[in-house]
Protein backbone atom coordinates (compact mmCIF):
# COMPACT_ATOMS: atom_id res chain seq x y z
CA UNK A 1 10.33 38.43 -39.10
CA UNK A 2 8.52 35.27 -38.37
CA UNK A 3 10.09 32.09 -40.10
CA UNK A 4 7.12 30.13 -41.87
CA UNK A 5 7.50 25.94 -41.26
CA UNK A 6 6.41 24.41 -44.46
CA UNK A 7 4.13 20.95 -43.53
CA UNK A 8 7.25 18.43 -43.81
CA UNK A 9 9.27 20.83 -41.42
CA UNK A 10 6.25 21.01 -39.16
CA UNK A 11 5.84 17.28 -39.03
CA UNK A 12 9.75 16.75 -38.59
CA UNK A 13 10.19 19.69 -35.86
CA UNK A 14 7.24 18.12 -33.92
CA UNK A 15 8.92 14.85 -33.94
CA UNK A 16 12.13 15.83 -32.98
CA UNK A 17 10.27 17.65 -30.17
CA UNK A 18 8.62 14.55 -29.31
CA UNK A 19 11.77 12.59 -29.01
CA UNK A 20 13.31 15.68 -26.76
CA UNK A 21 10.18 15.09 -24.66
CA UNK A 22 10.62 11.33 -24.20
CA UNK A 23 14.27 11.48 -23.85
CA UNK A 24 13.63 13.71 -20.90
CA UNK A 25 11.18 11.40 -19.14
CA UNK A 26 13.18 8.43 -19.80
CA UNK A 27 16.02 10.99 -18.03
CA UNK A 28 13.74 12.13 -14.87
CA UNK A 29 12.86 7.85 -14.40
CA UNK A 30 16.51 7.58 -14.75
CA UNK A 31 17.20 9.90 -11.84
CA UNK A 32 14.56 8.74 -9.49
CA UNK A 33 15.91 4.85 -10.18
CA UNK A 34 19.51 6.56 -9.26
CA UNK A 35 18.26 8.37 -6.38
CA UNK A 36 15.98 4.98 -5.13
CA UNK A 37 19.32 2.85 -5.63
CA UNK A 38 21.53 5.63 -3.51
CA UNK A 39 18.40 5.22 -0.82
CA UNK A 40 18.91 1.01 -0.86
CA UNK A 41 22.64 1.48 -0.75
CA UNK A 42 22.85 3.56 2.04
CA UNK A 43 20.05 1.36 3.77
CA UNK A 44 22.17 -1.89 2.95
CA UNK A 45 25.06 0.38 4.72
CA UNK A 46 23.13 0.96 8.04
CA UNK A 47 22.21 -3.07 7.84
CA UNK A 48 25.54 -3.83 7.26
CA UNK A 49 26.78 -1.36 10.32
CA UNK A 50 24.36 -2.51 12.62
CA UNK A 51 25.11 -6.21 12.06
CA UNK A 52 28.91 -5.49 12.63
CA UNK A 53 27.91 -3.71 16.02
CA UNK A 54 26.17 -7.28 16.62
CA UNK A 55 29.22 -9.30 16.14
CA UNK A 56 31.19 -6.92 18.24
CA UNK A 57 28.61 -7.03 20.86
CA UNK A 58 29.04 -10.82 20.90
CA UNK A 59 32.61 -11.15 20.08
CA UNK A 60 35.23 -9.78 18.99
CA UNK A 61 35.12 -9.25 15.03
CA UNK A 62 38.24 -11.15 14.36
CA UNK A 63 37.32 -13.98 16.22
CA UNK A 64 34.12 -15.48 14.64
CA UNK A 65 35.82 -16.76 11.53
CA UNK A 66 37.31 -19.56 13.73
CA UNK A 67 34.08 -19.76 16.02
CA UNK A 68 32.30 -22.92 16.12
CA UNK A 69 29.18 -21.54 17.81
CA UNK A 70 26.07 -21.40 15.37
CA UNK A 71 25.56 -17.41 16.07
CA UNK A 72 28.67 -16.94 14.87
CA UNK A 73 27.89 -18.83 11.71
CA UNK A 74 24.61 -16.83 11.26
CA UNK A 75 26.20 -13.17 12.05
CA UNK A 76 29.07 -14.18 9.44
CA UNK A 77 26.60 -15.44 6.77
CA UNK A 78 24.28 -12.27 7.03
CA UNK A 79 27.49 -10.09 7.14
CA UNK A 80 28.63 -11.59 3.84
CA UNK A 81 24.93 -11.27 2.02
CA UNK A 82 24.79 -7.76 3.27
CA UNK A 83 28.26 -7.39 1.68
CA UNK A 84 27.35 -9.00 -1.50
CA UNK A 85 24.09 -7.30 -1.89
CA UNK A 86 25.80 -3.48 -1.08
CA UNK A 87 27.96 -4.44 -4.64
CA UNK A 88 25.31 -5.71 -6.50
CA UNK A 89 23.41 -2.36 -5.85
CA UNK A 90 26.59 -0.61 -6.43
CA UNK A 91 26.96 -2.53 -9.23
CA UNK A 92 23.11 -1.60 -10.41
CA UNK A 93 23.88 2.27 -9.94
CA UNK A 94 27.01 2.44 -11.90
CA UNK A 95 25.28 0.61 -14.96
CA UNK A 96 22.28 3.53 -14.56
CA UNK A 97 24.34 6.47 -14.11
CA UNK A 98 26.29 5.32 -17.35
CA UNK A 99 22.82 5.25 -18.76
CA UNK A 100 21.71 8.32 -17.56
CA UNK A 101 25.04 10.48 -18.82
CA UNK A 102 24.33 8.61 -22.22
CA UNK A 103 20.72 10.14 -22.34
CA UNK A 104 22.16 13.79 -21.15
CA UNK A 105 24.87 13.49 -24.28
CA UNK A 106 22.12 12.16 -26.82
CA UNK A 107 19.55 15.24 -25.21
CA UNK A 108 22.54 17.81 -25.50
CA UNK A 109 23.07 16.26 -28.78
CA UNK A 110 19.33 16.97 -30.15
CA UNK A 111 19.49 20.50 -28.62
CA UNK A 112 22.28 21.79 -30.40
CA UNK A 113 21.04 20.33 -33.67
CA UNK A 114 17.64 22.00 -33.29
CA UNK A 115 19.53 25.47 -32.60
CA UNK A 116 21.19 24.86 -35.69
CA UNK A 117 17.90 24.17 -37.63
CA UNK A 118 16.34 27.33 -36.21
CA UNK A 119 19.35 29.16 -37.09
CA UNK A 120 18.32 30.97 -40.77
């Protein structure tokens, strides 16, 4: 037997459905932000990688802390912004993942309570 929505329940149930709605788009941009920042980290890697292979082309890595020359200097400085950049993008992801598991608990959350209302 069909259950009949009176006009406040309509109104409600379509809101609610709304909200479920946005909370999943604001859960897809989520995921493609997560999956871009995985994409920059793992680019910031390869930079990082490749300018390591530099300074062991030119040196030995242990060696160009106490190097005076000025390619030293330059290897060591983009080594460390590489560095600091790969944590502030880990950083980034961690604080969107945390996000993103907050939105799957709230959208889990307004699921179970709409079973329950369409439970008689």
């Amino acid at each position: 037997m069909p259950m009949r929505l009176n006009g406040g329940a309509c109104i409600l149930f379509y809101g609610l459905l709304t909200a479920c709605v946005t909370s999943c788009d604001r859960h897809k941009a989520l995921q493609l932000e997560t999956m871009e920042m995985h994409k920059q980290i793992v680019n910031e890697e390869q930079q990082l990688r490749q300018t390591q292979a530099q300074l062991v082309a030119i040196g030995h890595l242990g060696q160009f802390n106490a190097a005076g020359s000025n390619e030293f200097a330059v290897a060591k400085a983009n080594v460390q912004v590489r560095v600091q950049d790969k944590e502030r993008v880990a950083r980034e992801l961690a604080e969107e993942k945390e996000k993103l598991e907050k939105l799957k608990t709230q959208l889990a959350d307004y699921q179970a309570a709409q079973f329950k209302a369409s439970r008689p």
